[in-house]
C-alpha atoms as a PDB file:
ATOM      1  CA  UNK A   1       6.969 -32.118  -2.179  1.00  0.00           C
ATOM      2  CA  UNK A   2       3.555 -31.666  -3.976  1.00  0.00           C
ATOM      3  CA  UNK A   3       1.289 -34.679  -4.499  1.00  0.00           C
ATOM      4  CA  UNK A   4      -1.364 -35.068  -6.659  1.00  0.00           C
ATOM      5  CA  UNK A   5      -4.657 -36.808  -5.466  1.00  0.00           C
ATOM      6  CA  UNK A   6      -5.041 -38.106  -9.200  1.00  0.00           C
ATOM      7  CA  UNK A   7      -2.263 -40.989 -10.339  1.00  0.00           C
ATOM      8  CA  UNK A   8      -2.462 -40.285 -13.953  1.00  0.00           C
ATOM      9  CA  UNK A   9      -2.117 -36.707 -13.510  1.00  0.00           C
ATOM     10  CA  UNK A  10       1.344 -37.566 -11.611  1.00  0.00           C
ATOM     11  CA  UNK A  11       1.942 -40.010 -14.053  1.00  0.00           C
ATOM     12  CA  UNK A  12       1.758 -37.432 -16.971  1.00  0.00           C
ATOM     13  CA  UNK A  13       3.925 -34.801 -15.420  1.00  0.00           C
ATOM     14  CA  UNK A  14       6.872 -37.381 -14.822  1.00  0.00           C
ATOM     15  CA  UNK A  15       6.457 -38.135 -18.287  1.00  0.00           C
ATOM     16  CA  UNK A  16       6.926 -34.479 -18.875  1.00  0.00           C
ATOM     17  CA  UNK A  17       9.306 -34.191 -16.449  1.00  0.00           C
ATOM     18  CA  UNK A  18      11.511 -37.197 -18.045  1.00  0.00           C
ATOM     19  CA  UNK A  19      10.992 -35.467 -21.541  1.00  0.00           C
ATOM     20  CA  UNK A  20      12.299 -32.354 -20.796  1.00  0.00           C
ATOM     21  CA  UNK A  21      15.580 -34.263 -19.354  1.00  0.00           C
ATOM     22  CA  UNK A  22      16.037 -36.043 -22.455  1.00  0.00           C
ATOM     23  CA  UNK A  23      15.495 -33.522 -24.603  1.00  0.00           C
ATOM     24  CA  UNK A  24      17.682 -30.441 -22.758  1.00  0.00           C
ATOM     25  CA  UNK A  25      20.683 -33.301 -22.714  1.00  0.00           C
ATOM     26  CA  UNK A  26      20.188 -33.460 -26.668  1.00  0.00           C
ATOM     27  CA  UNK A  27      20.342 -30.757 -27.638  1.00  0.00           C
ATOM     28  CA  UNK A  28      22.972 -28.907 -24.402  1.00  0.00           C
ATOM     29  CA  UNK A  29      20.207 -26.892 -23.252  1.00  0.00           C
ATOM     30  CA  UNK A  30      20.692 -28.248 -19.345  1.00  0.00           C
ATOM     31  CA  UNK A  31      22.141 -24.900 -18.812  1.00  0.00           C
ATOM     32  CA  UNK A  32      18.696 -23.554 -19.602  1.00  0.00           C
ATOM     33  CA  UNK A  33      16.519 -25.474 -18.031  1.00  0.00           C
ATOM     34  CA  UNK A  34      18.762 -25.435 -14.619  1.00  0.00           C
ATOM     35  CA  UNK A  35      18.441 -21.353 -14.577  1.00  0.00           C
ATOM     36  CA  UNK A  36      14.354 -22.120 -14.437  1.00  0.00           C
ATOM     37  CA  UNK A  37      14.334 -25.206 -12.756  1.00  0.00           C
ATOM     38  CA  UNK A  38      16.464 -23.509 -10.127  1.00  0.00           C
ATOM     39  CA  UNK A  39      13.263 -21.071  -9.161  1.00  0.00           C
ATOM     40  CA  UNK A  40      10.847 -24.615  -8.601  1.00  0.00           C
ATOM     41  CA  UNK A  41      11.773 -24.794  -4.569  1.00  0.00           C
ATOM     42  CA  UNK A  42      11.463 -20.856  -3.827  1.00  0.00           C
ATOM     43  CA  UNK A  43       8.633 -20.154  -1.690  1.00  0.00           C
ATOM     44  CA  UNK A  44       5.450 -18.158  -2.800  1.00  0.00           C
ATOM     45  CA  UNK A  45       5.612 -15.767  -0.079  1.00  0.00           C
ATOM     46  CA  UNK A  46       9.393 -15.268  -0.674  1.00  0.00           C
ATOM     47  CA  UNK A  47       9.197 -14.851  -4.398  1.00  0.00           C
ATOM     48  CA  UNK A  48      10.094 -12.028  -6.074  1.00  0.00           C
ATOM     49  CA  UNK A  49       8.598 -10.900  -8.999  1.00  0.00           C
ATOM     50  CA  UNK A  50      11.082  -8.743 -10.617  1.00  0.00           C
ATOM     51  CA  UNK A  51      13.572 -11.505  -9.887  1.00  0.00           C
ATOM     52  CA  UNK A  52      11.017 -14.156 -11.420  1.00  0.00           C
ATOM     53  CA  UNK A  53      10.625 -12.193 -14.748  1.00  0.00           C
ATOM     54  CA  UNK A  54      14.547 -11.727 -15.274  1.00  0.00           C
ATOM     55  CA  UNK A  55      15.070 -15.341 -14.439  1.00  0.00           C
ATOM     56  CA  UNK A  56      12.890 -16.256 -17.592  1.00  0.00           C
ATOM     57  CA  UNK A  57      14.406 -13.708 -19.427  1.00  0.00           C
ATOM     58  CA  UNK A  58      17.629 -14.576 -19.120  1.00  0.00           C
ATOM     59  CA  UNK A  59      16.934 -18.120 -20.054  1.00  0.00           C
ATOM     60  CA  UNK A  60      15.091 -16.874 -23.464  1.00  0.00           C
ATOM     61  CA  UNK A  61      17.853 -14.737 -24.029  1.00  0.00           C
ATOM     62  CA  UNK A  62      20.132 -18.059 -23.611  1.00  0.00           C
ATOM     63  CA  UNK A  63      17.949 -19.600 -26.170  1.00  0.00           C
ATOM     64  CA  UNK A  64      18.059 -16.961 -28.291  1.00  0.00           C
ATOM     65  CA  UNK A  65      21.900 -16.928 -28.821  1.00  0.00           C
ATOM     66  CA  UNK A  66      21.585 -20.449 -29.642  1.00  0.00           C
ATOM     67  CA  UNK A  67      22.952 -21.577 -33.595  1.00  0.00           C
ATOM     68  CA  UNK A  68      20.726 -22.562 -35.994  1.00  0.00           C
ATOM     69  CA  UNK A  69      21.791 -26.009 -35.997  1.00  0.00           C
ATOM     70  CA  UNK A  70      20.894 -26.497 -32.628  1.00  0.00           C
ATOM     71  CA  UNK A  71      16.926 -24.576 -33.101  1.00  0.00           C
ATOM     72  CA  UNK A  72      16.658 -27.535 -35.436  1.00  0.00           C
ATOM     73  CA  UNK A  73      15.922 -29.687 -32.867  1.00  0.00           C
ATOM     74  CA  UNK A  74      12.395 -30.575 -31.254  1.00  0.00           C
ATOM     75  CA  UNK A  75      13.574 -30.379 -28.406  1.00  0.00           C
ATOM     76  CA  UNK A  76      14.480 -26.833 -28.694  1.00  0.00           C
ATOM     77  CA  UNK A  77      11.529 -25.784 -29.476  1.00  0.00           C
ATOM     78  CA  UNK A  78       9.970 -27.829 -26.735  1.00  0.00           C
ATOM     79  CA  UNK A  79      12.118 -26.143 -24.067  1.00  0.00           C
ATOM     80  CA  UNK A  80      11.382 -22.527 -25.609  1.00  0.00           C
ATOM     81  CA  UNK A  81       7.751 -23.627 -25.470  1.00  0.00           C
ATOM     82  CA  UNK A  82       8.251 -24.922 -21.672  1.00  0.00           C
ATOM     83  CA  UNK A  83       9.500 -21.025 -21.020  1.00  0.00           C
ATOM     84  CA  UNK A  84       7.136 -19.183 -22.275  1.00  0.00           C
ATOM     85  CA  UNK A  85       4.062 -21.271 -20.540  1.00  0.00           C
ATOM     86  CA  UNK A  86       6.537 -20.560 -17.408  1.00  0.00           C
ATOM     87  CA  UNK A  87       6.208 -17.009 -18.402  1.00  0.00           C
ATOM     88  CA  UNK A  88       2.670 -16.677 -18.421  1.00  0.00           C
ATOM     89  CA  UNK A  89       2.105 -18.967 -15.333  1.00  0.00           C
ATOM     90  CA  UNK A  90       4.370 -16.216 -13.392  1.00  0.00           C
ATOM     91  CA  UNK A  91       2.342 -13.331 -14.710  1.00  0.00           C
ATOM     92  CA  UNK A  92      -0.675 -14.635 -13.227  1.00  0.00           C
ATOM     93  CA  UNK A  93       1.570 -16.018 -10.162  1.00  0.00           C
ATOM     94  CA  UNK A  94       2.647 -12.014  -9.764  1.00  0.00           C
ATOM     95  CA  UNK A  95      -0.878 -10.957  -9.334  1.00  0.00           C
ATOM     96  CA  UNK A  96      -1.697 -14.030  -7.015  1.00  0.00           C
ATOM     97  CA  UNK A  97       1.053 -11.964  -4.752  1.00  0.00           C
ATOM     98  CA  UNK A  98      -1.126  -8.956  -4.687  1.00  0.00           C
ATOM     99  CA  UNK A  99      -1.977  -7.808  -1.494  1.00  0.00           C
ATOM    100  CA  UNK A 100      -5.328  -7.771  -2.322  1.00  0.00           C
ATOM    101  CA  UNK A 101      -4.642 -11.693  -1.904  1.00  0.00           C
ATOM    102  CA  UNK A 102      -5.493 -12.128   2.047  1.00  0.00           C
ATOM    103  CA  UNK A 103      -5.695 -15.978   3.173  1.00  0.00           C
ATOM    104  CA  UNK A 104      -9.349 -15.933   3.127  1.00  0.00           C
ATOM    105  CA  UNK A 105      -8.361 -15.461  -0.301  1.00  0.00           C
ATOM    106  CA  UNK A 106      -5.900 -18.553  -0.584  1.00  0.00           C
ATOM    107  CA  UNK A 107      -8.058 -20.724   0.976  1.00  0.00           C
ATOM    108  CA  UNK A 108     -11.307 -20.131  -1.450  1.00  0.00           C
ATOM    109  CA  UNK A 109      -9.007 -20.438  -4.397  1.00  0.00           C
ATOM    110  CA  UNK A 110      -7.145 -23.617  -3.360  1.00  0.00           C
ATOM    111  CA  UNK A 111      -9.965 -25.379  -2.428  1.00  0.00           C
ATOM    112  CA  UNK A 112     -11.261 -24.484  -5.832  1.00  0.00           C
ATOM    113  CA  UNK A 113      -8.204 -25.816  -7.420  1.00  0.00           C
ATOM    114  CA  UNK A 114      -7.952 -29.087  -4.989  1.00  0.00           C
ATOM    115  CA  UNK A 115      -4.060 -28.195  -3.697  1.00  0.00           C
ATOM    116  CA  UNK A 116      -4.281 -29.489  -0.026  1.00  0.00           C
ATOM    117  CA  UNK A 117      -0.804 -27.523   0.877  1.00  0.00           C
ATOM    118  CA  UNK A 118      -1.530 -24.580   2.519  1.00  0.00           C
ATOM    119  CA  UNK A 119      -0.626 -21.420   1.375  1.00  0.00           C
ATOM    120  CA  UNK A 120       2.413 -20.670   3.745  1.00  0.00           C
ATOM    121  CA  UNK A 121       3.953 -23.985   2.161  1.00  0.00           C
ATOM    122  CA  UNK A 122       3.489 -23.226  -1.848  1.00  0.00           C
ATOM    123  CA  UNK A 123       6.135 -22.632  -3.678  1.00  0.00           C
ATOM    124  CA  UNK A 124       6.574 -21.862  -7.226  1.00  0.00           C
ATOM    125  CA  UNK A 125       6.944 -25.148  -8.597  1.00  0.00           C
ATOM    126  CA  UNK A 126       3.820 -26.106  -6.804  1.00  0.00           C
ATOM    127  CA  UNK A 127       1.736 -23.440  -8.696  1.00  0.00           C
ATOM    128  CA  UNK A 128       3.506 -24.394 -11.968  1.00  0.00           C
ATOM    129  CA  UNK A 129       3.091 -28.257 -11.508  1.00  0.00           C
ATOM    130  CA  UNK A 130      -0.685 -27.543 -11.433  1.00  0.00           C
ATOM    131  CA  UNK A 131      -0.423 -25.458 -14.554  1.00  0.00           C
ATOM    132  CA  UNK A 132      -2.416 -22.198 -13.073  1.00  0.00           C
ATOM    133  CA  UNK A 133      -3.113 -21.421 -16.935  1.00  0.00           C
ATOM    134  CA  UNK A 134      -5.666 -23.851 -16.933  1.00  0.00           C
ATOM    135  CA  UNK A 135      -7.326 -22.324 -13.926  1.00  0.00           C
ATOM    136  CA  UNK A 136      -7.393 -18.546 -15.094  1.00  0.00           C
ATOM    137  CA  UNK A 137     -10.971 -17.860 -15.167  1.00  0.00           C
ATOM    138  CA  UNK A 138     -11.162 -19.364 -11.669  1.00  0.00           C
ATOM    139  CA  UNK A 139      -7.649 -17.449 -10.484  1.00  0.00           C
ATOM    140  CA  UNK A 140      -9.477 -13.921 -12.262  1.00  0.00           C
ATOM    141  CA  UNK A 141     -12.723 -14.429  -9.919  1.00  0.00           C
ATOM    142  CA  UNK A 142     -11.299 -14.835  -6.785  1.00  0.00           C
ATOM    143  CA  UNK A 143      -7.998 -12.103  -7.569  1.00  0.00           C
ATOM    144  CA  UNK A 144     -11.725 -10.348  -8.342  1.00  0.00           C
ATOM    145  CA  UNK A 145     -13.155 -10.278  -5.217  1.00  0.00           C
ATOM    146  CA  UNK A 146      -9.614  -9.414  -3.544  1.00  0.00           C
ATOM    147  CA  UNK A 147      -9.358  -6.253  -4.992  1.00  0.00           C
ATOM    148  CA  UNK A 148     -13.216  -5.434  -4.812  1.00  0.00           C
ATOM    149  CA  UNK A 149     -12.700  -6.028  -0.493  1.00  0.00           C
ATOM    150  CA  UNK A 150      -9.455  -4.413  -0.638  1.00  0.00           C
ATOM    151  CA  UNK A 151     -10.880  -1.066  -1.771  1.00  0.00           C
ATOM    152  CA  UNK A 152     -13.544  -1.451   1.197  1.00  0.00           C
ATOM    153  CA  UNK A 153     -11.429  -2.337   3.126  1.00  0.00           C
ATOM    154  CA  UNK A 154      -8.871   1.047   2.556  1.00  0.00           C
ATOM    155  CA  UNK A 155     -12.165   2.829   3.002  1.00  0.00           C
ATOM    156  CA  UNK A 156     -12.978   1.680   6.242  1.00  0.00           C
ATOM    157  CA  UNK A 157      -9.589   1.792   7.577  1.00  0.00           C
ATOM    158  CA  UNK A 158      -9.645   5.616   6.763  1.00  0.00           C
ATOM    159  CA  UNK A 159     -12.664   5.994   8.450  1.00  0.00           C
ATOM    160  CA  UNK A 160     -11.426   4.350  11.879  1.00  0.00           C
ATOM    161  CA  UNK A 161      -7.733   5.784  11.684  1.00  0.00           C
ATOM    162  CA  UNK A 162      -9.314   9.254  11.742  1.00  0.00           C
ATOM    163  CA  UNK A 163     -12.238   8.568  14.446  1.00  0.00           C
ATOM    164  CA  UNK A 164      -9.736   6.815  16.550  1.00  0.00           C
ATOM    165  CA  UNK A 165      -7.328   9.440  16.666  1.00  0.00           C
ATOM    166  CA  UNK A 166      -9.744  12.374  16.839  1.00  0.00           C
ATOM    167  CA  UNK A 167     -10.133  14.568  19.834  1.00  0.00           C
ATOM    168  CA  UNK A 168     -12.525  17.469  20.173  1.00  0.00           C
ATOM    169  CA  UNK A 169     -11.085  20.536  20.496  1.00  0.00           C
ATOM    170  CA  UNK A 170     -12.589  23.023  23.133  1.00  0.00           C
ATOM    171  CA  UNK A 171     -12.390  26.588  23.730  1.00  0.00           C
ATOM    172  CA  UNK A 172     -13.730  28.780  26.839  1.00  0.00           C
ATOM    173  CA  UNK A 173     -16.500  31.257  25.484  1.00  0.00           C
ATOM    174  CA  UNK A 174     -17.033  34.100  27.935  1.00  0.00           C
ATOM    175  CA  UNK A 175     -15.371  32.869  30.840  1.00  0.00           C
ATOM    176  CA  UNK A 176     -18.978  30.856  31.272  1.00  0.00           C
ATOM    177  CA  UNK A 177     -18.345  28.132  29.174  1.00  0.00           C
ATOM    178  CA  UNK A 178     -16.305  25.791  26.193  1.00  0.00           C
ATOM    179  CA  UNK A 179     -17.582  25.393  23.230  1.00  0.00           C
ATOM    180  CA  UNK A 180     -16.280  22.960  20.142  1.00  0.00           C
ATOM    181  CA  UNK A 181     -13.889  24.626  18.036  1.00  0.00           C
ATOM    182  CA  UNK A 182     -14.721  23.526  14.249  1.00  0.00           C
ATOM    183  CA  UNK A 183     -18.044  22.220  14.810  1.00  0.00           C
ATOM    184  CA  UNK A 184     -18.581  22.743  10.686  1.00  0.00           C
ATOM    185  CA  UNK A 185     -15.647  21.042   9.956  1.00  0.00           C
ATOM    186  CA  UNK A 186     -16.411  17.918  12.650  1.00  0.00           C
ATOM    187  CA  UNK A 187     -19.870  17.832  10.828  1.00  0.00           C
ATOM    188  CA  UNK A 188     -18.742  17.811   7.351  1.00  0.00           C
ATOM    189  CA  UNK A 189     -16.261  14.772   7.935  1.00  0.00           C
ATOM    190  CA  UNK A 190     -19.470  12.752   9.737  1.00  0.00           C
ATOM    191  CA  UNK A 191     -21.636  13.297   6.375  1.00  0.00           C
ATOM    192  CA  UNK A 192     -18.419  12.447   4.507  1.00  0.00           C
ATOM    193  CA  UNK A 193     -17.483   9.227   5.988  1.00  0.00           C
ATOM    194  CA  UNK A 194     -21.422   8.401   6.367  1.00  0.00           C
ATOM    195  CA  UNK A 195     -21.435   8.926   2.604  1.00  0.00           C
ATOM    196  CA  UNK A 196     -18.522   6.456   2.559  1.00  0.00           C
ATOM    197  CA  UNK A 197     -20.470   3.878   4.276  1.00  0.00           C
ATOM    198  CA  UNK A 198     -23.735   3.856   2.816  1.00  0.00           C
ATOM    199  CA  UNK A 199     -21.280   3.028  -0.630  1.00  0.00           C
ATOM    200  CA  UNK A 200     -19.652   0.333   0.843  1.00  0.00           C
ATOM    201  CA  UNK A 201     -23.080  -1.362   1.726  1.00  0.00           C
ATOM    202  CA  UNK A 202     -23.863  -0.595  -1.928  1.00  0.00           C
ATOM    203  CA  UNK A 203     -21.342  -2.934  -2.827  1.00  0.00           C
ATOM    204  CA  UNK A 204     -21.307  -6.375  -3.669  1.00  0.00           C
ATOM    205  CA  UNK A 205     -18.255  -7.607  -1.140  1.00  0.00           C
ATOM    206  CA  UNK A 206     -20.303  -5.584   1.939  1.00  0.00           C
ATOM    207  CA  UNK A 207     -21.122  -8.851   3.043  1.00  0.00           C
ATOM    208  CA  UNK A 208     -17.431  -9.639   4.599  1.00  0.00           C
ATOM    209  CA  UNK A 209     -17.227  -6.463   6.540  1.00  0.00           C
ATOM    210  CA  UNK A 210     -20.553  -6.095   7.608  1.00  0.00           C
ATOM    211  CA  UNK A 211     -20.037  -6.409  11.064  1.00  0.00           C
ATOM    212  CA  UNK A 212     -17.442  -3.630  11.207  1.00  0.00           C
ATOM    213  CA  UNK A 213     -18.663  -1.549   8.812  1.00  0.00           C
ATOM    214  CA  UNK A 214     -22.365  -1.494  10.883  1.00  0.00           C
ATOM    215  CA  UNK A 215     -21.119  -0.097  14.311  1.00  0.00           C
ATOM    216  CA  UNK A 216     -19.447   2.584  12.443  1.00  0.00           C
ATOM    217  CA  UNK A 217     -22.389   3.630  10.422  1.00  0.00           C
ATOM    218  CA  UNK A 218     -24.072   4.050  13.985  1.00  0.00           C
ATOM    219  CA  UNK A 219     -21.263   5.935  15.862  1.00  0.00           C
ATOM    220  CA  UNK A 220     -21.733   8.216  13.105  1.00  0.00           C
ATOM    221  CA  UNK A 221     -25.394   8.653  12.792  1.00  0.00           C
ATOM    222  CA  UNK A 222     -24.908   9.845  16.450  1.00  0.00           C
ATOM    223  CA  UNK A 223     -23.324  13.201  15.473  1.00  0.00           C
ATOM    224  CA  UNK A 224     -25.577  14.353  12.716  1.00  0.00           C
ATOM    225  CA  UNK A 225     -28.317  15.421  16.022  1.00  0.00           C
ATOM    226  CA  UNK A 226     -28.527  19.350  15.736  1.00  0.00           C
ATOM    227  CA  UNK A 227     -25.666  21.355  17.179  1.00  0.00           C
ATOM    228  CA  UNK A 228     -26.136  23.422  20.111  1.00  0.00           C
ATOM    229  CA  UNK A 229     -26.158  26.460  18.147  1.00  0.00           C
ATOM    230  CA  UNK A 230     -29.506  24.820  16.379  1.00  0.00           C
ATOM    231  CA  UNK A 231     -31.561  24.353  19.042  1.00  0.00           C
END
């Protein structure tokens, strides 16, 4: 269950809660409002977003073949209201599952919101009861910042995928001695990915990957000394 820490707030969504009842048994649109209501309990982390948006589509399309008699009715109107403000919440709800989204993440923007239930315990209806279209401004700056240490984050994980895996590659020269094979190529990838760092502390999310990003920067800096064949 999802508690609020304000009683009127709870008190106004059972009001809306009770409305809705009353008004899908007026007017026979319980068969809608089960089909969405059915999604409420489904875990964040387990929902799927192409399965979210045909949900709600399938329920406007049920309202849609509805006779004019019945879109008479306030409380038709009410429910197709109810759907689309379902369908915008799950827009924003399907970028909140971007994988930009890391708990860091979850944790700034719940705080921010006041939801005490962690993020491995929200579930749809959690996000909906709180009515995330109210927050979108505050949802936009931390999705924001996501993608902003995603892309550093890609960038550095380049960088240590191909340093990790690198070996140097030595051939015999004269029968006296080995020598690096590709010694332009090895320094042409250091001024690359030293190029790639000095960016990344350009940018305004260095801040959270600092301390990896710094060690790198220096492991680097150690191969652009003159080559042999300089000296």
């Amino acid at each position: 269950f999802f508690f609020f820490n304000d009683t009127a707030t709870t008190e106004i969504y059972t009001e809306q809660i009770v409305g809705s009842v009353r008004c899908v048994q007026e007017t026979g649109t319980w068969e809608v409002w089960i089909s969405v209501d059915s999604m409420r309990d489904t875990p964040l982390q387990a929902a799927v977003p192409k399965k979210m948006k045909q949900s709600l589509d399938e329920a406007t399309e049920m309202l849609n073949g509805f006779p004019n008699k019945l879109r008479q009715y306030e409380a038709f109107d009410k429910m197709k209201q109810r759907i689309q403000n379902f369908k915008k919440m799950n827009a924003i709800i399907i970028e909140l599952k971007s994988e930009a989204m890391k708990p860091r993440h979850w944790k700034t923007l719940l705080s921010k919101l006041k939801v005490t239930t962690p993020y491995t315990d929200l579930t749809l209806g959690n996000l909906w009861q709180i009515d995330v279209l109210k927050y979108e401004n505050i949802i936009k700056d931390v999705l924001n910042i996501g993608r902003g240490e995603l892309v550093l984050e890609e960038m550095l994980r380049a960088v240590k995928e191909f340093w990790n895996a690198f070996e140097l590659e030595l051939v015999r020269y004269q029968n006296k001695c080995k020598l690096i094979r590709g010694w332009d190529d090895l320094f042409s990838k250091v001024d690359e990915d030293l190029n790639n760092l000095n960016s990344m502390k350009m940018s305004p999310f260095y801040k959270a990957f600092e301390e990896e990003i710094l060690p790198w920067d220096d492991n680097c800096l150690l191969y652009t000394s003159p080559s042999p064949r300089d000296s």
